[in-house]
C-alpha atoms as a PDB file:
ATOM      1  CA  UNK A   1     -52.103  18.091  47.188  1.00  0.00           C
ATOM      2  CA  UNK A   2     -53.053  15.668  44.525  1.00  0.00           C
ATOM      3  CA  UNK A   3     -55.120  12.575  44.485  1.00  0.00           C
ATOM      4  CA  UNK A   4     -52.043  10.416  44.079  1.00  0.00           C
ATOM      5  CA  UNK A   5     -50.377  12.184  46.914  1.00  0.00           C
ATOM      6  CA  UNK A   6     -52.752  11.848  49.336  1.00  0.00           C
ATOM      7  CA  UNK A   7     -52.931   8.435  48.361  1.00  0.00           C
ATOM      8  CA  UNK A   8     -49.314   7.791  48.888  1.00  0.00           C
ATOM      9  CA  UNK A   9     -50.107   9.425  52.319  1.00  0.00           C
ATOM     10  CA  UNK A  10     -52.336   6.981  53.594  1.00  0.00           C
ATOM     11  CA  UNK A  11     -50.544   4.131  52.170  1.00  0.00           C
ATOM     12  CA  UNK A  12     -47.549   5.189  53.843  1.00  0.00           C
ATOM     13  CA  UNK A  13     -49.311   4.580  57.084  1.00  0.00           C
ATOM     14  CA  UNK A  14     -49.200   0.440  55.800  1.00  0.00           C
ATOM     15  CA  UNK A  15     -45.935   0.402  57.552  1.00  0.00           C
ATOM     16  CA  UNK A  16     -42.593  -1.257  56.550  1.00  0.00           C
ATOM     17  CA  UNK A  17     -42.434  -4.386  54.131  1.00  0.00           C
ATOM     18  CA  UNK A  18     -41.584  -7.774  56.566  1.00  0.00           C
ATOM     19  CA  UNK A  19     -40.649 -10.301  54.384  1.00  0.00           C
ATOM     20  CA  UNK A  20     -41.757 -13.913  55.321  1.00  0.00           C
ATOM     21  CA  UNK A  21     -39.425 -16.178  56.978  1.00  0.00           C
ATOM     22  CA  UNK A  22     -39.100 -20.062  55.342  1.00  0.00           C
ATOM     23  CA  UNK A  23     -42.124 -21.766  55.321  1.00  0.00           C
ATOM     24  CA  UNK A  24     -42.883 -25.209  56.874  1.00  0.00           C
ATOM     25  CA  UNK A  25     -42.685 -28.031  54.838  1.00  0.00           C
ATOM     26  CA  UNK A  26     -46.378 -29.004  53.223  1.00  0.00           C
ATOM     27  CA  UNK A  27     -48.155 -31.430  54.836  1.00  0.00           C
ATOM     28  CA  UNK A  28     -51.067 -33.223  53.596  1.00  0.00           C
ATOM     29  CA  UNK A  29     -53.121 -32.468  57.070  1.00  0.00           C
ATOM     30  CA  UNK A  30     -54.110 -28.903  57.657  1.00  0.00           C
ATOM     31  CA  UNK A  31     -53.898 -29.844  61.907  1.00  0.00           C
ATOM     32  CA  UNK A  32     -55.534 -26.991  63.381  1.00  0.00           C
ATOM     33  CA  UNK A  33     -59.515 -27.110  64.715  1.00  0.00           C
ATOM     34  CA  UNK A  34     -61.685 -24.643  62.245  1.00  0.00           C
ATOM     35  CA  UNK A  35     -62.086 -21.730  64.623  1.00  0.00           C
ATOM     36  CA  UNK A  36     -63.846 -19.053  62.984  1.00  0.00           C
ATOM     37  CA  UNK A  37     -67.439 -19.134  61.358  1.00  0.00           C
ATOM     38  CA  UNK A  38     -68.139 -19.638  57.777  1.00  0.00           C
ATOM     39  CA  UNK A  39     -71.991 -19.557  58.073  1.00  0.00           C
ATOM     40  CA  UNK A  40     -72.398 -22.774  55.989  1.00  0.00           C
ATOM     41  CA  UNK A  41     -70.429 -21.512  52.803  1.00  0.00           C
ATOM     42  CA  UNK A  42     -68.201 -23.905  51.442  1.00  0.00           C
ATOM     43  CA  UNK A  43     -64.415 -23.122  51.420  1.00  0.00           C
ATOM     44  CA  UNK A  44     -61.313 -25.135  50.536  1.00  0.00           C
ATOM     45  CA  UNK A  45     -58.524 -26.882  53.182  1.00  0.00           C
ATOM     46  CA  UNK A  46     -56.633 -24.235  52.607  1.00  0.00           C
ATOM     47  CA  UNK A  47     -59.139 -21.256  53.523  1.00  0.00           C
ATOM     48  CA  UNK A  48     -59.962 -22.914  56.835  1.00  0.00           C
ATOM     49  CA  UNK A  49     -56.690 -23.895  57.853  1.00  0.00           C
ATOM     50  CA  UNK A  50     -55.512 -20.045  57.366  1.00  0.00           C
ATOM     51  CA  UNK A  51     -58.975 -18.799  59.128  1.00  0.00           C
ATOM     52  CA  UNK A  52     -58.286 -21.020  61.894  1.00  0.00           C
ATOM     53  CA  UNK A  53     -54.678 -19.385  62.335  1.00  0.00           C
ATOM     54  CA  UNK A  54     -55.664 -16.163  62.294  1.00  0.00           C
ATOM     55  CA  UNK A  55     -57.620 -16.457  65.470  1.00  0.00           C
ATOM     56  CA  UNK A  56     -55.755 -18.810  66.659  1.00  0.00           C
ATOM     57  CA  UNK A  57     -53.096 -16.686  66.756  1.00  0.00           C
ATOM     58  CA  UNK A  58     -55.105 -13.804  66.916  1.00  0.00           C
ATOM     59  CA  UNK A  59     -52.956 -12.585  63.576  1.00  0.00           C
ATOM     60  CA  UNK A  60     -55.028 -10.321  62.491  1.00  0.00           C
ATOM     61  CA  UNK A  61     -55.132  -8.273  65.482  1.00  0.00           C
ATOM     62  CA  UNK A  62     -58.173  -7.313  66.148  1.00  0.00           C
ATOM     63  CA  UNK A  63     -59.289  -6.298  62.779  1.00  0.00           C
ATOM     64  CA  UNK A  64     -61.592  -7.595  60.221  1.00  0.00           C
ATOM     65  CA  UNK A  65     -59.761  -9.708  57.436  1.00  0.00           C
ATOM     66  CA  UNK A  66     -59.955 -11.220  54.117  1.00  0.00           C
ATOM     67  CA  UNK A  67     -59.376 -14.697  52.730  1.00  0.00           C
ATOM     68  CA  UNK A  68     -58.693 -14.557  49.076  1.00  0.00           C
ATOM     69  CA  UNK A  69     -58.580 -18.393  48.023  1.00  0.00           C
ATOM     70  CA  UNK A  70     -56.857 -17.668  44.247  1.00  0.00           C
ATOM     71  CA  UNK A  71     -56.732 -21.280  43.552  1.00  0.00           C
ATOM     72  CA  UNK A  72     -60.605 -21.522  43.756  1.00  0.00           C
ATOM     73  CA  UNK A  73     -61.447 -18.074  42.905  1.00  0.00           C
ATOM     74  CA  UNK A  74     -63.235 -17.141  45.928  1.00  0.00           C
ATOM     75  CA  UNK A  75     -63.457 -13.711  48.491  1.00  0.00           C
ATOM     76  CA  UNK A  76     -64.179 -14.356  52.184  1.00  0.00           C
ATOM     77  CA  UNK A  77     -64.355 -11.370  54.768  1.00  0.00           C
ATOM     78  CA  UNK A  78     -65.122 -11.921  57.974  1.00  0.00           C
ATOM     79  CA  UNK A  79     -65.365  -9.685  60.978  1.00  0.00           C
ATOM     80  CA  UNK A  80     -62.669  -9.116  63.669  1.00  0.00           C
ATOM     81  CA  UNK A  81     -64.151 -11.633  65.850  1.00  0.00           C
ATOM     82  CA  UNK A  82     -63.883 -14.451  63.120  1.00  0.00           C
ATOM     83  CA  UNK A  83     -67.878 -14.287  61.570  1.00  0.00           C
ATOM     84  CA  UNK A  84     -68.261 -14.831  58.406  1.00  0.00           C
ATOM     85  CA  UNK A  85     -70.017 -11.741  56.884  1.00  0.00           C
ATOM     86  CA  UNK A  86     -70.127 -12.447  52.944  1.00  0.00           C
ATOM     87  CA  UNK A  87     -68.328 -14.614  50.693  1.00  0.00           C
ATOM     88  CA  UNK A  88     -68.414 -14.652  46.837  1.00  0.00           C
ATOM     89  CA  UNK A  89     -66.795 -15.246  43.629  1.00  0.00           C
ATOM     90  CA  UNK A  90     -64.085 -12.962  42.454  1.00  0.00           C
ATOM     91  CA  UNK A  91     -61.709 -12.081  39.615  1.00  0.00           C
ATOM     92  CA  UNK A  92     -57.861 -12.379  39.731  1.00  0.00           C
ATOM     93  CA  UNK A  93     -55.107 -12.080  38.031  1.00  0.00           C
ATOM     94  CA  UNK A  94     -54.567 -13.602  34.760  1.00  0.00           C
ATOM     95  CA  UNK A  95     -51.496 -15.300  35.263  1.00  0.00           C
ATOM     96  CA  UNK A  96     -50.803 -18.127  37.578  1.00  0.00           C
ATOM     97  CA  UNK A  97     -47.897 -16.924  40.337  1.00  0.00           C
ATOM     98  CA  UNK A  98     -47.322 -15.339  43.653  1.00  0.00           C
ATOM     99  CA  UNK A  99     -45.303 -12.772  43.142  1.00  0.00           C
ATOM    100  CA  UNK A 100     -45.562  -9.264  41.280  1.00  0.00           C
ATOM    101  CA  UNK A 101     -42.996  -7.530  38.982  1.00  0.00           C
ATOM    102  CA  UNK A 102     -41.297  -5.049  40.924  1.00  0.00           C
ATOM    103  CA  UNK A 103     -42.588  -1.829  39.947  1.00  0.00           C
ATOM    104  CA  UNK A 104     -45.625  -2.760  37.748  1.00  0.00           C
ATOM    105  CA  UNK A 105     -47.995   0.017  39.580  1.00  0.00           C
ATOM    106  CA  UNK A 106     -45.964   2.676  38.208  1.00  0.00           C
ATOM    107  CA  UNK A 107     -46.465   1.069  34.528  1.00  0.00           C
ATOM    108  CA  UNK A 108     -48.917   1.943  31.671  1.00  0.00           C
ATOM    109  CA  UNK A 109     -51.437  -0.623  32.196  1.00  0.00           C
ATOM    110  CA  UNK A 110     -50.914  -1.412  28.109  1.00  0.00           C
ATOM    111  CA  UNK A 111     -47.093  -1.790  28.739  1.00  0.00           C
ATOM    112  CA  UNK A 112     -48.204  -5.366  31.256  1.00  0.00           C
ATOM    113  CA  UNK A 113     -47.363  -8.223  29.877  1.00  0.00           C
ATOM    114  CA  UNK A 114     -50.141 -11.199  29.866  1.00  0.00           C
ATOM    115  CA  UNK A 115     -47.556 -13.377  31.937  1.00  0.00           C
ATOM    116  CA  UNK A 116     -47.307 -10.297  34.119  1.00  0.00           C
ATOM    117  CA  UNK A 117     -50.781 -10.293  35.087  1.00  0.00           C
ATOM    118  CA  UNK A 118     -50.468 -11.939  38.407  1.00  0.00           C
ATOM    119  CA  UNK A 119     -52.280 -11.512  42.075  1.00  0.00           C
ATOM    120  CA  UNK A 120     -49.281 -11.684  44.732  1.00  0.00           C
ATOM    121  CA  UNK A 121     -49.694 -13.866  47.286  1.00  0.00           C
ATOM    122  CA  UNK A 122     -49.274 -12.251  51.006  1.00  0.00           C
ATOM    123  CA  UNK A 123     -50.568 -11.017  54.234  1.00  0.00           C
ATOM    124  CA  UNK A 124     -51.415  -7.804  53.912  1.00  0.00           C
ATOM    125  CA  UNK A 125     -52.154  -4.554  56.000  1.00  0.00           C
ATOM    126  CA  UNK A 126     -54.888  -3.151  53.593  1.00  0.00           C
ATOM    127  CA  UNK A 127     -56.928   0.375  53.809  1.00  0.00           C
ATOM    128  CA  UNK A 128     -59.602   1.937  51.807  1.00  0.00           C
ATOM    129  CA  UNK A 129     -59.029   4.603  49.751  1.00  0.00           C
ATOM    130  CA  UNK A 130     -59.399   5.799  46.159  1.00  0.00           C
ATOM    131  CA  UNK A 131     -57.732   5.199  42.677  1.00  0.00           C
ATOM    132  CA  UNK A 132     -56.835   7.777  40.102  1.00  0.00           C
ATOM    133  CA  UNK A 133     -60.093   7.822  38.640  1.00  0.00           C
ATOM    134  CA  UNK A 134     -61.500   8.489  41.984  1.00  0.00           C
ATOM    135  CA  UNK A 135     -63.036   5.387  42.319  1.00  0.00           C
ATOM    136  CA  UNK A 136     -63.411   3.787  45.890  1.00  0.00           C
ATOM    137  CA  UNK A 137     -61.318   0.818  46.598  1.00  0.00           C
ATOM    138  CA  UNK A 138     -59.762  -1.582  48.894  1.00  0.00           C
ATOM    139  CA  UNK A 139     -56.156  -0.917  49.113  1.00  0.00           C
ATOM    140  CA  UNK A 140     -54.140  -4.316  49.554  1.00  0.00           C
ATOM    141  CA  UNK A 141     -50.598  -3.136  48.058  1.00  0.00           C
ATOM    142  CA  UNK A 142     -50.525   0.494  46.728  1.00  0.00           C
ATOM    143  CA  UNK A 143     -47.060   0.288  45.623  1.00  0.00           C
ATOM    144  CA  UNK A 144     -47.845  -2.514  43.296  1.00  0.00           C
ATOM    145  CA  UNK A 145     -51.364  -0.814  42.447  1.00  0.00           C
ATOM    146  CA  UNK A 146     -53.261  -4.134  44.167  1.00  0.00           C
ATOM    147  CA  UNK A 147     -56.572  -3.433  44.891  1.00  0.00           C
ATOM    148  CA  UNK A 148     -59.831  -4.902  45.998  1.00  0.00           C
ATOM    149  CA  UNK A 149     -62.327  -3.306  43.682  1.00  0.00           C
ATOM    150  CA  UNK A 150     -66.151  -3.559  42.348  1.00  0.00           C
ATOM    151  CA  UNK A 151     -66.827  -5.290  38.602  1.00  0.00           C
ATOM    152  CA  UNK A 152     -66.587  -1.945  36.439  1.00  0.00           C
ATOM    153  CA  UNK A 153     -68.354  -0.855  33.671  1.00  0.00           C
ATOM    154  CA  UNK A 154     -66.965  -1.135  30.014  1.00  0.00           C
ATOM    155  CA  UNK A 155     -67.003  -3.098  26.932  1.00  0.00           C
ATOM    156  CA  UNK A 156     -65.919  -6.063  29.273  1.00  0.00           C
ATOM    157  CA  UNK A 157     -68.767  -5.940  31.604  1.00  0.00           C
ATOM    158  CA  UNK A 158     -70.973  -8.634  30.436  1.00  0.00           C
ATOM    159  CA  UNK A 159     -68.076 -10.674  29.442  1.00  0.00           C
ATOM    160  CA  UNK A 160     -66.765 -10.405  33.088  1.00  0.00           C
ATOM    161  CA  UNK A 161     -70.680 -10.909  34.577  1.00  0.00           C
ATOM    162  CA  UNK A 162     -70.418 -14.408  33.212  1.00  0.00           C
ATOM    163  CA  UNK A 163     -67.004 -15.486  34.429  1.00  0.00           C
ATOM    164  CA  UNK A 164     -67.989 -14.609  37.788  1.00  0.00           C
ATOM    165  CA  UNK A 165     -71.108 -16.540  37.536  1.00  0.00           C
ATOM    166  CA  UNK A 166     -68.767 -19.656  36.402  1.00  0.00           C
ATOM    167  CA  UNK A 167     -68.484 -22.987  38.175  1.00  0.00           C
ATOM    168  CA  UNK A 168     -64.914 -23.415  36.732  1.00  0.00           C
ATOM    169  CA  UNK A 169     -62.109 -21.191  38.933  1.00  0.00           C
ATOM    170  CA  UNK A 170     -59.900 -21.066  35.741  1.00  0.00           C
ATOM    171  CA  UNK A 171     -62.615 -18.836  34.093  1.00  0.00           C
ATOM    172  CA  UNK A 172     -61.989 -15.711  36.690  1.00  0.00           C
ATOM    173  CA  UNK A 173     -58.210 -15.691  36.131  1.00  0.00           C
ATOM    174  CA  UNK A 174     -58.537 -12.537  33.740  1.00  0.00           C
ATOM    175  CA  UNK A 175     -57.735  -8.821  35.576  1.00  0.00           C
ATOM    176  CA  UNK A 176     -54.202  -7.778  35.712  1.00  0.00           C
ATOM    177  CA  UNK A 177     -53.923  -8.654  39.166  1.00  0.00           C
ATOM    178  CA  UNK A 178     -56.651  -6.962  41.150  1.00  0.00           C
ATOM    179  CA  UNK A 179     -59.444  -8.655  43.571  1.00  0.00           C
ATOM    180  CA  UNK A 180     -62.341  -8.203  41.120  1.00  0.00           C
ATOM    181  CA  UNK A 181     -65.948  -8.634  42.848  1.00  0.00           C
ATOM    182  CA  UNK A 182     -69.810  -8.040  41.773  1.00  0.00           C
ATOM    183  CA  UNK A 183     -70.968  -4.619  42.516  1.00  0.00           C
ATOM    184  CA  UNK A 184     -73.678  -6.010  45.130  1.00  0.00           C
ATOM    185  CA  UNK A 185     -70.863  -8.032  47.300  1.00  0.00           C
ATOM    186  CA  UNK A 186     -68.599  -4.676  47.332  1.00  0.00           C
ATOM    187  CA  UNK A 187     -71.854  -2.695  48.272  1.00  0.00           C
ATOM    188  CA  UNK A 188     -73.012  -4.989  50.949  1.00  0.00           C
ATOM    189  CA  UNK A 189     -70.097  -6.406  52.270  1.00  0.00           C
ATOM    190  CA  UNK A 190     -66.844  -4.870  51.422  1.00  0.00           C
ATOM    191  CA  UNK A 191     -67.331  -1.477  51.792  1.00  0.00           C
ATOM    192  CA  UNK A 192     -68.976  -1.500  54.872  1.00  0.00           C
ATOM    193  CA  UNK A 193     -66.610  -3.931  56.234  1.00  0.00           C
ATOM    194  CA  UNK A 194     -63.413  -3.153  54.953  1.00  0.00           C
ATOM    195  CA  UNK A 195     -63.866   0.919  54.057  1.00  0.00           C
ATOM    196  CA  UNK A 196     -63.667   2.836  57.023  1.00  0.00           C
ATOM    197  CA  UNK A 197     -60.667   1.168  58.956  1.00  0.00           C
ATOM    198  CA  UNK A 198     -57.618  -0.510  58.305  1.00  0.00           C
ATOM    199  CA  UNK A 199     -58.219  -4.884  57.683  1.00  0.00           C
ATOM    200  CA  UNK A 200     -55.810  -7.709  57.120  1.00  0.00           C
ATOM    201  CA  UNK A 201     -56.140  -9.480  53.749  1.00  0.00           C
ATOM    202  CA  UNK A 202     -54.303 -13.312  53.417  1.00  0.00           C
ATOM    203  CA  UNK A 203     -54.049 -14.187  49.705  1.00  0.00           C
ATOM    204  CA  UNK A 204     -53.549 -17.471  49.718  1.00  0.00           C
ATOM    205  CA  UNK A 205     -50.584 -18.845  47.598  1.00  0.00           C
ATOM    206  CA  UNK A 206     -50.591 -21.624  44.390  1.00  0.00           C
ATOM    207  CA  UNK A 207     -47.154 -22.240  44.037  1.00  0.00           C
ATOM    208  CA  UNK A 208     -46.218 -22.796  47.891  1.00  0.00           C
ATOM    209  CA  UNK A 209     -47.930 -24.347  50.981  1.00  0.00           C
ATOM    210  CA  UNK A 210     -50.467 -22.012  52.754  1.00  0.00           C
ATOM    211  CA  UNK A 211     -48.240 -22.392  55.768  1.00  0.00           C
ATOM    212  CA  UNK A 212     -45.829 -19.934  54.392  1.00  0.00           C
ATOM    213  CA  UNK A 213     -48.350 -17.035  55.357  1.00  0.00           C
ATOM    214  CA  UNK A 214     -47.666 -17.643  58.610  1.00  0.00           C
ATOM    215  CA  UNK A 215     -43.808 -17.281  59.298  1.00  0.00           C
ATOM    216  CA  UNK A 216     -43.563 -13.661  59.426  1.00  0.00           C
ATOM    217  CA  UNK A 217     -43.986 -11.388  62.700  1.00  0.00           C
ATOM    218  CA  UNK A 218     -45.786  -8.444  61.309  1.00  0.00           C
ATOM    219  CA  UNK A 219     -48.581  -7.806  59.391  1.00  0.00           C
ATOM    220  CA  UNK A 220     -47.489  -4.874  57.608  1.00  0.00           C
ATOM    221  CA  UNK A 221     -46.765  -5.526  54.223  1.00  0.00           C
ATOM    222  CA  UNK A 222     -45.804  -9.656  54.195  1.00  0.00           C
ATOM    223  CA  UNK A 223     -44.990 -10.781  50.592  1.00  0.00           C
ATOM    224  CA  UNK A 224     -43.638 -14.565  49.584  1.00  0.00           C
ATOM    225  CA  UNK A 225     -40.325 -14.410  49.212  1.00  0.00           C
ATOM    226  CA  UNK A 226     -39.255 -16.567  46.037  1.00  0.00           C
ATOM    227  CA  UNK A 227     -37.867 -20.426  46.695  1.00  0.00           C
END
C-alpha cells in the first residue's frame, strides 16, 4: 500500500462531513465565564469565548484541542481537561477567507492561485499522520491537504523565521493555507500533544461571528457553510 493510501486510510476514520447549522447573530458580548486555563498568555474575545464553549459544552469530547485564532495569528492547544499547554505564533494562509476551493489538495501546489491561499475556518476532527514527503504532521482536513505542520527548511526559512517573530498578525498570512509553527513549539507541544491520538481543532472564522462554530452536532468534519 502506498503512503497516500494509508493516509487516505486513517483519514477516512475522520468520519462524515456535518455541515454547520446558521449561526447566531453577533453580539458584541462574548457571555460565557472563561472556563479553561490559559496560564497567563494573552488571547483575543474570540479565543476565550470558544475555549469556554468547548468545556462548557464539553465539545471536544474528551480530547485535547486546538484554538487557531487566524485573525491574530496565534496557536493554542490545550489538554482534554481545558490546560493550557503551549501557545505561539503561527503561519496561515495567505488569503483572507473561510472557506477552501473544493478540491485544492488534489492540485499542483504551483497551479494555487494567491487568492486561493486560504485557511478554512471549522471544527475539526484532526489526527496525526504523515505527508507525501513523509514528513510528520497534524492532520486537520486531508481532503483539502490542511495540515498543522513545523516551519520547514528552504530558501524561505529565514524569511518565514522573521514573520513569526512579528508583532503585526498581517505579517504571518503567507502559506497556502496550512497551520505553520516554529520547529521548537511542534517539538514540545504539538507533537506530543496532538500526535498519538485523535484532537479537535476550532479555527476560528474572520468573515463570520465565532458563534457559528458552535451550531453543528458533530465534530467530525464541521466546515462554514457560505452566507
Amino acid at each position: 500500500m502506498s503512503l497516500r493510501s494509508k493516509s487516505l486510510c486513517a483519514a477516512a476514520t475522520l468520519g462524515a462531513l456535518f455541515l454547520l447549522s446558521t449561526p447566531a447573530a453577533a453580539t458584541q458580548e462574548l457571555p460565557l465565564p472563561l472556563s479553561a486555563d490559559f496560564a497567563g498568555e494573552a488571547a483575543s474575545a474570540e479565543a476565550r469565548y470558544t475555549a469556554a464553549q468547548v468545556m462548557a459544552l464539553a465539545d471536544n469530547k474528551g480530547l485535547p484541542f486546538v484554538i487557531v485564532d487566524k485573525k491574530e495569528a496565534r496557536i493554542f492547544v490545550f489538554e482534554a481537561s481545558g490546560r493550557l499547554r503551549g501557545a505561539s505564533a503561527a503561519l496561515l494562509g495567505l488569503a483572507s477567507g473561510d472557506w477552501s476551493v473544493p478540491g485544492i489538495g488534489q492540485r499542483p501546489v504551483t497551479s494555487i492561485l494567491p487568492a486561493e491561499r486560504t485557511t478554512p475556518a471549522g471544527r475539526f476532527l484532526s489526527q496525526a499522520g504523515r505527508n507525501l514527503q513523509g514528513e510528520e504532521v497534524i492532520w486537520i482536513n486531508y481532503s483539502e491537504g490542511l495540515a498543522i505542520h513545523r516551519l520547514r527548511p528552504g530558501s524561505s526559512e529565514e524569511q518565514r523565521r522573521e514573520r513569526l517573530a512579528s508583532s503585526n498578525p498581517s505579517d504571518n498570512r503567507i502559506s497556502l493555507g496550512c497551520v505553520v509553527v516554529p520547529v521548537a513549539f511542534y517539538a514540545s507541544v504539538v507533537s506530543p500533544m496532538l500526535g498519538k491520538n485523535y484532537s479537535v481543532v476550532y479555527v476560528l472564522p474572520e468573515t463570520r461571528p465565532v458563534q457559528a462554530l458552535f451550531g453543528g452536532e458533530s465534530i467530525g468534519l464541521s466546515l462554514l457553510t457560505r452566507p
